[in-house]
PDB file of N, CA and C in Angstrom:
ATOM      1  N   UNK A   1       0.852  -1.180   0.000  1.00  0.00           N
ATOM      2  CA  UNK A   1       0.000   0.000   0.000  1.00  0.00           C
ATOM      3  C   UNK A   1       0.899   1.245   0.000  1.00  0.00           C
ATOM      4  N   UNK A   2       0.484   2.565  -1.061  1.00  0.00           N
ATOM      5  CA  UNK A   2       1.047   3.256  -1.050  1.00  0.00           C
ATOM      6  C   UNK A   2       1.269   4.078   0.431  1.00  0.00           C
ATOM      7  N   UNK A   3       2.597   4.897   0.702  1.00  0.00           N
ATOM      8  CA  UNK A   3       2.785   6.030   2.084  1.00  0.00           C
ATOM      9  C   UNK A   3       1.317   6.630   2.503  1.00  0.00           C
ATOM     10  N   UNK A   4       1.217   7.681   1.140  1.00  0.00           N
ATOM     11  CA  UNK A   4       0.268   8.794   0.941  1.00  0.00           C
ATOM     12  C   UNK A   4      -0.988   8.136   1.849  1.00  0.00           C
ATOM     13  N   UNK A   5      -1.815   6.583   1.238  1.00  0.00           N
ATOM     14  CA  UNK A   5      -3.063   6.223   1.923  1.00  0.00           C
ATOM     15  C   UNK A   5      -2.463   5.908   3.170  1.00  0.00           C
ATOM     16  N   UNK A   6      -1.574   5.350   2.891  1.00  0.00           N
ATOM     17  CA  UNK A   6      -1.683   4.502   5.024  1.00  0.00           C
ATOM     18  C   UNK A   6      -1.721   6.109   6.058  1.00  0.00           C
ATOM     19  N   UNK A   7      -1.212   7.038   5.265  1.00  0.00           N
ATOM     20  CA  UNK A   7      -1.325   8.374   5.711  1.00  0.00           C
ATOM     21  C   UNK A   7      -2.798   8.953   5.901  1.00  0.00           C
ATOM     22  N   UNK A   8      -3.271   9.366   5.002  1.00  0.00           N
ATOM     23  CA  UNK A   8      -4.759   8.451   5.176  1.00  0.00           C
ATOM     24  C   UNK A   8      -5.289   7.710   6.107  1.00  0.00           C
ATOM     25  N   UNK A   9      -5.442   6.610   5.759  1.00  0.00           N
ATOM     26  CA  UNK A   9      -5.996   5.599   6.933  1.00  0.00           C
ATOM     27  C   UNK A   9      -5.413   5.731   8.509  1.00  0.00           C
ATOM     28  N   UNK A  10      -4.409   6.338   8.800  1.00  0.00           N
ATOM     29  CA  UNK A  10      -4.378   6.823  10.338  1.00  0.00           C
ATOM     30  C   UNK A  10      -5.084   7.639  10.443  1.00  0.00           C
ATOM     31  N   UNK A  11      -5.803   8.566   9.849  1.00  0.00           N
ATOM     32  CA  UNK A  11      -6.526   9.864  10.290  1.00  0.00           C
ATOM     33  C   UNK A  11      -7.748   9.409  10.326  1.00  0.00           C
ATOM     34  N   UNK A  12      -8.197   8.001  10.268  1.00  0.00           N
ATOM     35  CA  UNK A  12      -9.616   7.883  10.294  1.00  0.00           C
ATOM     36  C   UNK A  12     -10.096   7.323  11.729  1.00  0.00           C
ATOM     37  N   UNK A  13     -11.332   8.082  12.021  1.00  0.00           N
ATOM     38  CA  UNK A  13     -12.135   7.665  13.434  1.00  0.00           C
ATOM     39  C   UNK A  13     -12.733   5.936  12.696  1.00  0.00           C
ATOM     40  N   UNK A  14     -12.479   4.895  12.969  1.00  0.00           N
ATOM     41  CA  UNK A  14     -12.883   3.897  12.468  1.00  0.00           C
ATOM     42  C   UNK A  14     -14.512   3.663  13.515  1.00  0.00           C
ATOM     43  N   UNK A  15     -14.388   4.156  14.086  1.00  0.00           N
ATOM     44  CA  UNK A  15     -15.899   4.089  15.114  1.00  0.00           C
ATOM     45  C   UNK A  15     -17.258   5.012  14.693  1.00  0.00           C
ATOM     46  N   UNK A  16     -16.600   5.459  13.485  1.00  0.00           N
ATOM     47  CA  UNK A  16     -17.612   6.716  12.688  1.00  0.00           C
ATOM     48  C   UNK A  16     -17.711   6.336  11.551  1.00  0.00           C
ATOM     49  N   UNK A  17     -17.240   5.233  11.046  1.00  0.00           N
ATOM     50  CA  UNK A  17     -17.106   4.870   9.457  1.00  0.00           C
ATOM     51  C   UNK A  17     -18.753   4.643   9.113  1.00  0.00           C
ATOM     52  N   UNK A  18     -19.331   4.866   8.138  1.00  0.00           N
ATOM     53  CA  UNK A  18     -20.288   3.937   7.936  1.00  0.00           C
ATOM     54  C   UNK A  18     -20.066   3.104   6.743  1.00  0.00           C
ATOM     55  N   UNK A  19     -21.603   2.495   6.448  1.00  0.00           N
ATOM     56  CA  UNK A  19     -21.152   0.983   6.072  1.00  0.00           C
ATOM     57  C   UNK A  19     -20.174   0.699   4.559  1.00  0.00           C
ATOM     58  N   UNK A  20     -20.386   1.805   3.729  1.00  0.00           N
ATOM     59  CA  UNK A  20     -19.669   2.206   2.523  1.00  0.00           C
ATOM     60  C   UNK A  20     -18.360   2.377   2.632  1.00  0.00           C
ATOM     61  N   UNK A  21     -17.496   2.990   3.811  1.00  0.00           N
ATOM     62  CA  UNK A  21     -16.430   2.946   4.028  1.00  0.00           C
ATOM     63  C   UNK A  21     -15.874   1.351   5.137  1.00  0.00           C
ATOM     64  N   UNK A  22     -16.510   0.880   5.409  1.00  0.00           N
ATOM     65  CA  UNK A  22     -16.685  -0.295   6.425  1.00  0.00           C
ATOM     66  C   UNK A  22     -16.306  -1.082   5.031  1.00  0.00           C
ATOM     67  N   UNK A  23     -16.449  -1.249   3.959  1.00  0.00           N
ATOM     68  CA  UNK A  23     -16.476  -2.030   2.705  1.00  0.00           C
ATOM     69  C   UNK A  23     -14.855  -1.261   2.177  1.00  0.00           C
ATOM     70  N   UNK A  24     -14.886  -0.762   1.937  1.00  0.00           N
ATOM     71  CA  UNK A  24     -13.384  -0.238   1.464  1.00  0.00           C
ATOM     72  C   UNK A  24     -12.285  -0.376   2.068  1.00  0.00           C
ATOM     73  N   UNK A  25     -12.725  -0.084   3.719  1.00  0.00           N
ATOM     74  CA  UNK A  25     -11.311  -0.943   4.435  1.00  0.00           C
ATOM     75  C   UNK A  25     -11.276  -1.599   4.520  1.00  0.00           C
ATOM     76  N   UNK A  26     -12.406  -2.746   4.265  1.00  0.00           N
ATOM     77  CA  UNK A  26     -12.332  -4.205   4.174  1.00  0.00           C
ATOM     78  C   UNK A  26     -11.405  -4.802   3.044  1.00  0.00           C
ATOM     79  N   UNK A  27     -11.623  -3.931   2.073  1.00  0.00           N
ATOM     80  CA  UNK A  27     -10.898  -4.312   0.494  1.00  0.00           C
ATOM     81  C   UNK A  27      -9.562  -3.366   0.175  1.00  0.00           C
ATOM     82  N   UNK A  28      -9.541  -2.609   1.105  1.00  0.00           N
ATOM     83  CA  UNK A  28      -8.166  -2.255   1.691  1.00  0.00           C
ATOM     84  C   UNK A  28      -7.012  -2.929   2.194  1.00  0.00           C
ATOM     85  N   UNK A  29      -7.618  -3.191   2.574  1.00  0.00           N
ATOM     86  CA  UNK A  29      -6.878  -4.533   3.873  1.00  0.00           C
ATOM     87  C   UNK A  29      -6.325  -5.931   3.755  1.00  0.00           C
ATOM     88  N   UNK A  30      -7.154  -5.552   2.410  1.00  0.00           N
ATOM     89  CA  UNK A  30      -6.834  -6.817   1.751  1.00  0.00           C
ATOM     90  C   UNK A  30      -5.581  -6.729   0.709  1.00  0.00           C
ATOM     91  N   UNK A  31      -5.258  -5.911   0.462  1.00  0.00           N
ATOM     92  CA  UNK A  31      -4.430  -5.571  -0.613  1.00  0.00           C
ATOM     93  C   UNK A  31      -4.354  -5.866  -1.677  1.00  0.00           C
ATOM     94  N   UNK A  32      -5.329  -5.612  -2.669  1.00  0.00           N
ATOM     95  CA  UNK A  32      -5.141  -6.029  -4.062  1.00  0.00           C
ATOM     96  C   UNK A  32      -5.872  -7.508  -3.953  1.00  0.00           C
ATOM     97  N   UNK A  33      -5.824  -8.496  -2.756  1.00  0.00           N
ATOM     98  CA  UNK A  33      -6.313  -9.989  -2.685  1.00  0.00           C
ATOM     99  C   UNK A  33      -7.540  -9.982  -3.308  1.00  0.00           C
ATOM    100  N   UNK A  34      -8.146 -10.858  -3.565  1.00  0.00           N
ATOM    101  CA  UNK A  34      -9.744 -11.042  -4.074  1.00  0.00           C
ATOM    102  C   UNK A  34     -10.333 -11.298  -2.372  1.00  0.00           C
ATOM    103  N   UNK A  35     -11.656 -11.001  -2.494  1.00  0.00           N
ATOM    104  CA  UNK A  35     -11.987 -11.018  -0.991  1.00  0.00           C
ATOM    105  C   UNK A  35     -13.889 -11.369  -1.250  1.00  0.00           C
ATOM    106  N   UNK A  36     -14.435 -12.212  -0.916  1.00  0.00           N
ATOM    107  CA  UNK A  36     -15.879 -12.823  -0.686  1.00  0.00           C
ATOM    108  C   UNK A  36     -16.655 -11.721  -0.745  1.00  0.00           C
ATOM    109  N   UNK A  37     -17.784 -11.999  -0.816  1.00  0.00           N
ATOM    110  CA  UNK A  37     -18.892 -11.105  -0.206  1.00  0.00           C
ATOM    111  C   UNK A  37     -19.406 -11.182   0.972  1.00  0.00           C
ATOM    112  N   UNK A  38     -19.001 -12.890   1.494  1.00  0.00           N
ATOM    113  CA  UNK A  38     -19.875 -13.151   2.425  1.00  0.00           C
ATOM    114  C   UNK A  38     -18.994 -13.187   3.180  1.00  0.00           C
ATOM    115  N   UNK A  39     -17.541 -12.753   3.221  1.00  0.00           N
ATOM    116  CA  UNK A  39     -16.781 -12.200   4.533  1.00  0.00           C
ATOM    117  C   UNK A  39     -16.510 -10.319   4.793  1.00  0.00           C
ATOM    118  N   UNK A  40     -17.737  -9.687   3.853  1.00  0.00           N
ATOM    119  CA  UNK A  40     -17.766  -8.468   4.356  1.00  0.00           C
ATOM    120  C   UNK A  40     -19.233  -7.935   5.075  1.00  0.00           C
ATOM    121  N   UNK A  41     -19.369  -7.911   6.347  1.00  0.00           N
ATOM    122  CA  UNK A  41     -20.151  -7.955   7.065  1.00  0.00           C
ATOM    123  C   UNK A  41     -20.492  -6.639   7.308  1.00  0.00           C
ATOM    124  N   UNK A  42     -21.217  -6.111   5.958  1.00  0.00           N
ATOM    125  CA  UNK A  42     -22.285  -5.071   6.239  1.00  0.00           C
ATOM    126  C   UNK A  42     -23.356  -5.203   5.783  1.00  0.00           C
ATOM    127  N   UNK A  43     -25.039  -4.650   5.959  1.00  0.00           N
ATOM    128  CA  UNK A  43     -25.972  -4.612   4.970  1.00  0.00           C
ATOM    129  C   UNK A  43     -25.835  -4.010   3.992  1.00  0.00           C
ATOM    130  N   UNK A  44     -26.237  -4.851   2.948  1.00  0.00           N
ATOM    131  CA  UNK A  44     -26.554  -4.114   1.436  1.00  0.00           C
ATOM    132  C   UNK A  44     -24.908  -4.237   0.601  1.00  0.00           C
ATOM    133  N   UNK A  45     -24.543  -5.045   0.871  1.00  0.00           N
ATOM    134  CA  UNK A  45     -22.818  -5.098   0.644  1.00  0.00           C
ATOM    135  C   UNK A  45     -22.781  -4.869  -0.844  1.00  0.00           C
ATOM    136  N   UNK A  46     -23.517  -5.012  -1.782  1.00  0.00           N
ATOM    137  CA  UNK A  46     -24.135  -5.471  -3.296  1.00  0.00           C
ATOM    138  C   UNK A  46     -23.796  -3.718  -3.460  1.00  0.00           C
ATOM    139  N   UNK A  47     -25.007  -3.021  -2.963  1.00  0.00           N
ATOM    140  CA  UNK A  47     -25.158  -1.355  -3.097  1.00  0.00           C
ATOM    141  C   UNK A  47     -23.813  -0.691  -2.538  1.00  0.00           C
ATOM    142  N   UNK A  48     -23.221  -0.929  -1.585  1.00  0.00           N
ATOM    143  CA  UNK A  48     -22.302  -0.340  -1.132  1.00  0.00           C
ATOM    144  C   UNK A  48     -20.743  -0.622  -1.728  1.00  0.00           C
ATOM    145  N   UNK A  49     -20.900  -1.634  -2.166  1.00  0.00           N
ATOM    146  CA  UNK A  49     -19.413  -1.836  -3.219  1.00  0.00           C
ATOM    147  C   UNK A  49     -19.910  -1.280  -4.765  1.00  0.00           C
ATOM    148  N   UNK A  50     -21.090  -0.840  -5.081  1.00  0.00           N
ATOM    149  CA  UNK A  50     -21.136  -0.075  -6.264  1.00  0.00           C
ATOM    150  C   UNK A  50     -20.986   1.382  -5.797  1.00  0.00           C
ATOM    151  N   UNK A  51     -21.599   2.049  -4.551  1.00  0.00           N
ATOM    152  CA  UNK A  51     -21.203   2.903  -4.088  1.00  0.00           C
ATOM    153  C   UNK A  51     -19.855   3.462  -4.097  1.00  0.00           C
ATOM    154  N   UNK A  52     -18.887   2.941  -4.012  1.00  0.00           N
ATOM    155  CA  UNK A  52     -17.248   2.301  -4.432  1.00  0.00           C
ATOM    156  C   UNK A  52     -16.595   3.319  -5.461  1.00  0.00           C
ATOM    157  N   UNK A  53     -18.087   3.080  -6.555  1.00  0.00           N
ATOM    158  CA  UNK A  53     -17.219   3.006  -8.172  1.00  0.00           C
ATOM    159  C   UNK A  53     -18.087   4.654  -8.315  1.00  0.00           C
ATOM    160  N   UNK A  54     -18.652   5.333  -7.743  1.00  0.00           N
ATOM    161  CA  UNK A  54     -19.303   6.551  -7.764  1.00  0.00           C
ATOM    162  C   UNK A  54     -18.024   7.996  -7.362  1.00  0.00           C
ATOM    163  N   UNK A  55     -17.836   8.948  -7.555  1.00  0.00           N
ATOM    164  CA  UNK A  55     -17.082  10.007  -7.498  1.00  0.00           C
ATOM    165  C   UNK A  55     -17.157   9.943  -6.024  1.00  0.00           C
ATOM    166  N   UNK A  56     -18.475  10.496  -5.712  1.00  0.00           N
ATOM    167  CA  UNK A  56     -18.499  10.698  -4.035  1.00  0.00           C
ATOM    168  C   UNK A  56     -17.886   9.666  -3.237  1.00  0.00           C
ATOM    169  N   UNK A  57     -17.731   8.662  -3.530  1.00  0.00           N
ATOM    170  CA  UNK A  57     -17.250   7.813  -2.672  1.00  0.00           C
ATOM    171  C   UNK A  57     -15.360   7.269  -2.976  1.00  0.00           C
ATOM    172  N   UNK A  58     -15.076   7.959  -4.254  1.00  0.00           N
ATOM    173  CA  UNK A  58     -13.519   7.931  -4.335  1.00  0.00           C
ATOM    174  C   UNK A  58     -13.451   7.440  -5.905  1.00  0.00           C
ATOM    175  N   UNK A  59     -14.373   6.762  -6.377  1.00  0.00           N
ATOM    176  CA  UNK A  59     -14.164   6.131  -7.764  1.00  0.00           C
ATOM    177  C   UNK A  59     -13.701   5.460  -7.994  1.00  0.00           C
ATOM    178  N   UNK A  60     -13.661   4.235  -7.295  1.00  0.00           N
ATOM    179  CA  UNK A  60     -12.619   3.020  -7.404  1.00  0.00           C
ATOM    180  C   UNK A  60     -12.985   2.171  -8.265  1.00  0.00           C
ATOM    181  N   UNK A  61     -11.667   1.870  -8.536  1.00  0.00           N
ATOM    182  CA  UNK A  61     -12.481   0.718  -9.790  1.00  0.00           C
ATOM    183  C   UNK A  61     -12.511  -1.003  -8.912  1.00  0.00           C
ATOM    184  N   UNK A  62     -13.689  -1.286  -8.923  1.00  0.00           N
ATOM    185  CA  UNK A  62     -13.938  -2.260  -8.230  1.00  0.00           C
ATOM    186  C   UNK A  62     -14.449  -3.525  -9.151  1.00  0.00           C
ATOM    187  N   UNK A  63     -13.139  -4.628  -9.049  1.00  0.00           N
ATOM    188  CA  UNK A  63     -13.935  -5.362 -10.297  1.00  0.00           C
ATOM    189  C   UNK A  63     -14.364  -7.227  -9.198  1.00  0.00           C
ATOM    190  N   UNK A  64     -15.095  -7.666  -9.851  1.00  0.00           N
ATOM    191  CA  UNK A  64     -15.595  -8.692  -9.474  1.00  0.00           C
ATOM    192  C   UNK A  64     -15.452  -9.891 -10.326  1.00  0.00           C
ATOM    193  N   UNK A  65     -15.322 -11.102  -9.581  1.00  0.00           N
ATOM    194  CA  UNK A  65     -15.215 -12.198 -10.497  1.00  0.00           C
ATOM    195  C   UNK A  65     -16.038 -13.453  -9.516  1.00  0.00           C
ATOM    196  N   UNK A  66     -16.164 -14.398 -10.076  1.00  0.00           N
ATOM    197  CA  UNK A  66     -16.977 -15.895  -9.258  1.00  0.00           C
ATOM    198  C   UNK A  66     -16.094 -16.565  -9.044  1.00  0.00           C
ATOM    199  N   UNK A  67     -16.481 -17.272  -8.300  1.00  0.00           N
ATOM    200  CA  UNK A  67     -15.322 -18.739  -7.420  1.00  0.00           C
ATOM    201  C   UNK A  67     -14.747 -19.487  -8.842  1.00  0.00           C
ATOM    202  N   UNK A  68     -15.889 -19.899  -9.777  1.00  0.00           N
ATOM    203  CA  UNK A  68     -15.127 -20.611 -10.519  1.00  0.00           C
ATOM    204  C   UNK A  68     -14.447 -19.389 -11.619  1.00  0.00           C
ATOM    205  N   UNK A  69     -14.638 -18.641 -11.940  1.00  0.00           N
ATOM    206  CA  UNK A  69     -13.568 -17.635 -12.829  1.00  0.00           C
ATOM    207  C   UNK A  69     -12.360 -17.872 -12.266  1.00  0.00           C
ATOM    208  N   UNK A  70     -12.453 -17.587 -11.031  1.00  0.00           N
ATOM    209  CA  UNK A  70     -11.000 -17.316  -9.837  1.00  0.00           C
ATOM    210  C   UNK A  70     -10.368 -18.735 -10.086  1.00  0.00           C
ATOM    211  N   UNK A  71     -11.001 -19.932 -10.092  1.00  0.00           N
ATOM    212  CA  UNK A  71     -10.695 -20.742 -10.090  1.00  0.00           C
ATOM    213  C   UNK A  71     -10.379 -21.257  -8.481  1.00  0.00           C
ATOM    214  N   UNK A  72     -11.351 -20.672  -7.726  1.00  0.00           N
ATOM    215  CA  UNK A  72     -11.738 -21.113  -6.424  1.00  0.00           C
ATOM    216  C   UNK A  72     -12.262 -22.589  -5.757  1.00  0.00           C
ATOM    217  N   UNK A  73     -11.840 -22.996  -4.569  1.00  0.00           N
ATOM    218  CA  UNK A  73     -12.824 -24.062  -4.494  1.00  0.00           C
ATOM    219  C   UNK A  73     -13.921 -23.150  -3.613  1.00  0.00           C
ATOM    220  N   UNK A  74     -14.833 -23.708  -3.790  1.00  0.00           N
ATOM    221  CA  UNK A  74     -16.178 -22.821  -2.875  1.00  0.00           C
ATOM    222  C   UNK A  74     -17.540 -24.069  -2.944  1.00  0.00           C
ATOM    223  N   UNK A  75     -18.559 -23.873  -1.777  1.00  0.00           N
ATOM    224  CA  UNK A  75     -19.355 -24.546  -1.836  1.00  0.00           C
ATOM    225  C   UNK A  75     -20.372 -24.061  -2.385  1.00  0.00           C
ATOM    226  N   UNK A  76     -20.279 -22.503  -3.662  1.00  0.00           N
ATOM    227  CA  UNK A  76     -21.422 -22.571  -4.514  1.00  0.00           C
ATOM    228  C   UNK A  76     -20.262 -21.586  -5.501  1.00  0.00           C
ATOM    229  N   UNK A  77     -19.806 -22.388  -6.534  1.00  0.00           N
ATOM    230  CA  UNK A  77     -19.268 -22.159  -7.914  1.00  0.00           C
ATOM    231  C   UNK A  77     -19.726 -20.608  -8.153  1.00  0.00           C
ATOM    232  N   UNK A  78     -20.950 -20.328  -7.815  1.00  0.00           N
ATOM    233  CA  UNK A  78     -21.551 -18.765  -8.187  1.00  0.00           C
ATOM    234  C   UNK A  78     -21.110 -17.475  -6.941  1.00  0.00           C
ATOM    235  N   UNK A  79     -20.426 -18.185  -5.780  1.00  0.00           N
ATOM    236  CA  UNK A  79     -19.980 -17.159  -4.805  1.00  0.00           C
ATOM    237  C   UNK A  79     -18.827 -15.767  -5.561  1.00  0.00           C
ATOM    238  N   UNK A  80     -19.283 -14.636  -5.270  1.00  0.00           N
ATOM    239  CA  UNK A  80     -18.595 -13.688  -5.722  1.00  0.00           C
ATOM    240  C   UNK A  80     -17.447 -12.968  -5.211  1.00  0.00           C
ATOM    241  N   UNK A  81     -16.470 -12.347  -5.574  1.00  0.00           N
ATOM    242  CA  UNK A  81     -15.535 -12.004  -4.652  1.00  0.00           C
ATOM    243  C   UNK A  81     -15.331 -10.560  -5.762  1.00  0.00           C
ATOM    244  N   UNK A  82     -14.692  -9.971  -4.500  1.00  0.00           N
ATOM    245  CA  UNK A  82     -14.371  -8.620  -5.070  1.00  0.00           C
ATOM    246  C   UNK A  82     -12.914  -8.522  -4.873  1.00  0.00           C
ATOM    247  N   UNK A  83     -12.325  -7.293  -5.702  1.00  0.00           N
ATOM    248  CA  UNK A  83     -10.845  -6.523  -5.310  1.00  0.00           C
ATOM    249  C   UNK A  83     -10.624  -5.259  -6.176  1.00  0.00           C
ATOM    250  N   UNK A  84     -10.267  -4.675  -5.247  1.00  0.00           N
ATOM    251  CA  UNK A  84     -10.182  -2.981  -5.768  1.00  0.00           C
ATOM    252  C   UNK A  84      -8.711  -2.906  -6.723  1.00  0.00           C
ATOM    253  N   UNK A  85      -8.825  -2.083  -7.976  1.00  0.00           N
ATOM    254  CA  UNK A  85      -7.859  -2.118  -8.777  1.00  0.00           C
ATOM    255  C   UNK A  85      -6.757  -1.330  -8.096  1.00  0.00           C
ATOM    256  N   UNK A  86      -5.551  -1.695  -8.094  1.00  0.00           N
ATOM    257  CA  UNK A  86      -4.596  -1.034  -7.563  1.00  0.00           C
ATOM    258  C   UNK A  86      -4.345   0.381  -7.636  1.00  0.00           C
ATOM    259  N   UNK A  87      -4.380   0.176  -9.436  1.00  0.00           N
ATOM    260  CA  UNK A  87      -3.809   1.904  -9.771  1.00  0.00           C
ATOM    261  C   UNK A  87      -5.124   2.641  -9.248  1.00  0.00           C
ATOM    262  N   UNK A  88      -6.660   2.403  -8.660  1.00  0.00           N
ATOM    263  CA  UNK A  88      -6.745   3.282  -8.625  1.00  0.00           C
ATOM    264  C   UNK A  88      -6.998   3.687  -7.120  1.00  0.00           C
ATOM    265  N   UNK A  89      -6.488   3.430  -6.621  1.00  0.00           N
ATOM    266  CA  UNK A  89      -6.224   3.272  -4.989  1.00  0.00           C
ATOM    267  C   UNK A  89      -5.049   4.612  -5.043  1.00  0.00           C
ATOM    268  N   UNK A  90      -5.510   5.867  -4.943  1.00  0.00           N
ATOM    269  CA  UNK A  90      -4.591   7.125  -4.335  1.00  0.00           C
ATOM    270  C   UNK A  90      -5.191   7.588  -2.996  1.00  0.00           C
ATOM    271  N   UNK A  91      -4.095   8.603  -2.551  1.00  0.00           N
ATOM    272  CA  UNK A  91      -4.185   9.511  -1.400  1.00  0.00           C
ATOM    273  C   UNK A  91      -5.475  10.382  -2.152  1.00  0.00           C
ATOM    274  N   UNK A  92      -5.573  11.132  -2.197  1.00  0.00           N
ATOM    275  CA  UNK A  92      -7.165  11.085  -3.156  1.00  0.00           C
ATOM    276  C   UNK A  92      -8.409  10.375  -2.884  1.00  0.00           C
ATOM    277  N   UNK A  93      -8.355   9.600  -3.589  1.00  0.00           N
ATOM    278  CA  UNK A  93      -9.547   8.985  -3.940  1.00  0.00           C
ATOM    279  C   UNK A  93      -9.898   8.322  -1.999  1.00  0.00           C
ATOM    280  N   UNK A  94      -8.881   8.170  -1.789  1.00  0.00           N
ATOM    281  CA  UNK A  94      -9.567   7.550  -0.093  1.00  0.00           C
ATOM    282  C   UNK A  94     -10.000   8.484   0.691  1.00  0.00           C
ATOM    283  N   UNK A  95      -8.607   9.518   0.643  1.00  0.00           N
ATOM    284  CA  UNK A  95      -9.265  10.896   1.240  1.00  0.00           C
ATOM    285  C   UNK A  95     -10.680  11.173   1.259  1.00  0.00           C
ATOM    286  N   UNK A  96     -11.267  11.133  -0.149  1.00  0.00           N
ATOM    287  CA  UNK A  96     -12.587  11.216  -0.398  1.00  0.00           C
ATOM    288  C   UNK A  96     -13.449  10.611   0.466  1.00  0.00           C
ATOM    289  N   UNK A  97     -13.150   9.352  -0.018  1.00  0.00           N
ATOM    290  CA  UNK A  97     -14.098   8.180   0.392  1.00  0.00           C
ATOM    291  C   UNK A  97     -14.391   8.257   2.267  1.00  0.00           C
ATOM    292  N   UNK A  98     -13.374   8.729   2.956  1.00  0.00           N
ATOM    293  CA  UNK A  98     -13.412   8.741   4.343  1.00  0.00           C
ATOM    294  C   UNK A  98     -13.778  10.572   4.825  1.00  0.00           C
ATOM    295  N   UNK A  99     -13.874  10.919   3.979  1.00  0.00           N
ATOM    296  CA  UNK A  99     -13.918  12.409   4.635  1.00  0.00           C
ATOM    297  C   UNK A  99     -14.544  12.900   5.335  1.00  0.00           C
ATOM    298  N   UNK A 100     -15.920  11.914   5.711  1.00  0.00           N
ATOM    299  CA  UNK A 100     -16.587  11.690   7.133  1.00  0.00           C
ATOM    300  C   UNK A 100     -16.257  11.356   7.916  1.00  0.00           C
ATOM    301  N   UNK A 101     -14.665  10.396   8.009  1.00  0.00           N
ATOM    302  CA  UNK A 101     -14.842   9.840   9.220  1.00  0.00           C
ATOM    303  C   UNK A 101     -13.160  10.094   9.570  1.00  0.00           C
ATOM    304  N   UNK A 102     -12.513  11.462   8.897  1.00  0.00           N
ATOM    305  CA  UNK A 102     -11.534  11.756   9.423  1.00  0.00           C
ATOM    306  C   UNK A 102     -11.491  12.301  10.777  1.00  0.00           C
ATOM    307  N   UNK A 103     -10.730  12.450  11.205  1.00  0.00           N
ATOM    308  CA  UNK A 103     -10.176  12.852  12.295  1.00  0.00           C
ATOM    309  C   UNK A 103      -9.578  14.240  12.561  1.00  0.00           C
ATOM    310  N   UNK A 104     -10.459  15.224  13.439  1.00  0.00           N
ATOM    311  CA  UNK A 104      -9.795  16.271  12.989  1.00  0.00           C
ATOM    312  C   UNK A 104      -8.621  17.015  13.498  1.00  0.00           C
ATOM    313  N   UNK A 105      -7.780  17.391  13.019  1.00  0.00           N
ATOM    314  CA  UNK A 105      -6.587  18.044  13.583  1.00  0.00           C
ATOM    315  C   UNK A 105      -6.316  19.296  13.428  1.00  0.00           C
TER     316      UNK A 105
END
């Protein structure tokens, strides 16, 4: 992960996030990994990772693939997984995405 975000991500109240940013540090965190749907534990996870790919929320490019694309084992071939494109992961675009739940100094 680039300086600039982890610079970023210290300034955030994580106890103020809501569920749209609750989804981004999830796929943050992950680094580039592919990551389930059904290990990101918010409502509406579907709406809120398209939320993602919207300006207001940073514009990430968020792409998706199925267990069997991935070439996953999974107990339903149709389980989906997500991962945020690298390049477009800036000091920027997160800034954005958290600018509710910075921290102020």
């Amino acid at each position: 992960m680039k300086r600039e975000v982890k610079t970023v991500l210290n300034q955030i109240n994580r106890h103020s996030m809501n569920n749209t940013q609750r989804v981004l540090m999830h796929l943050l965190n992950a680094e580039g990994e592919w990551v389930s749907r059904k290990s990101i534990r918010v409502p509406s996870v579907g709406s809120r990772l398209r939320d993602l790919r919207k300006a207001e929320f940073g514009s990430f490019d968020v792409r998706c693939a199925t267990a069997q694309e991935l070439s996953k084992r999974s107990t339903n071939a149709r389980s989906t997984f997500y991962a945020i494109e690298p390049r477009s992961i800036t000091g920027d675009s997160v800034r954005q995405a958290f600018r509710t739940a910075m921290i102020e100094v």
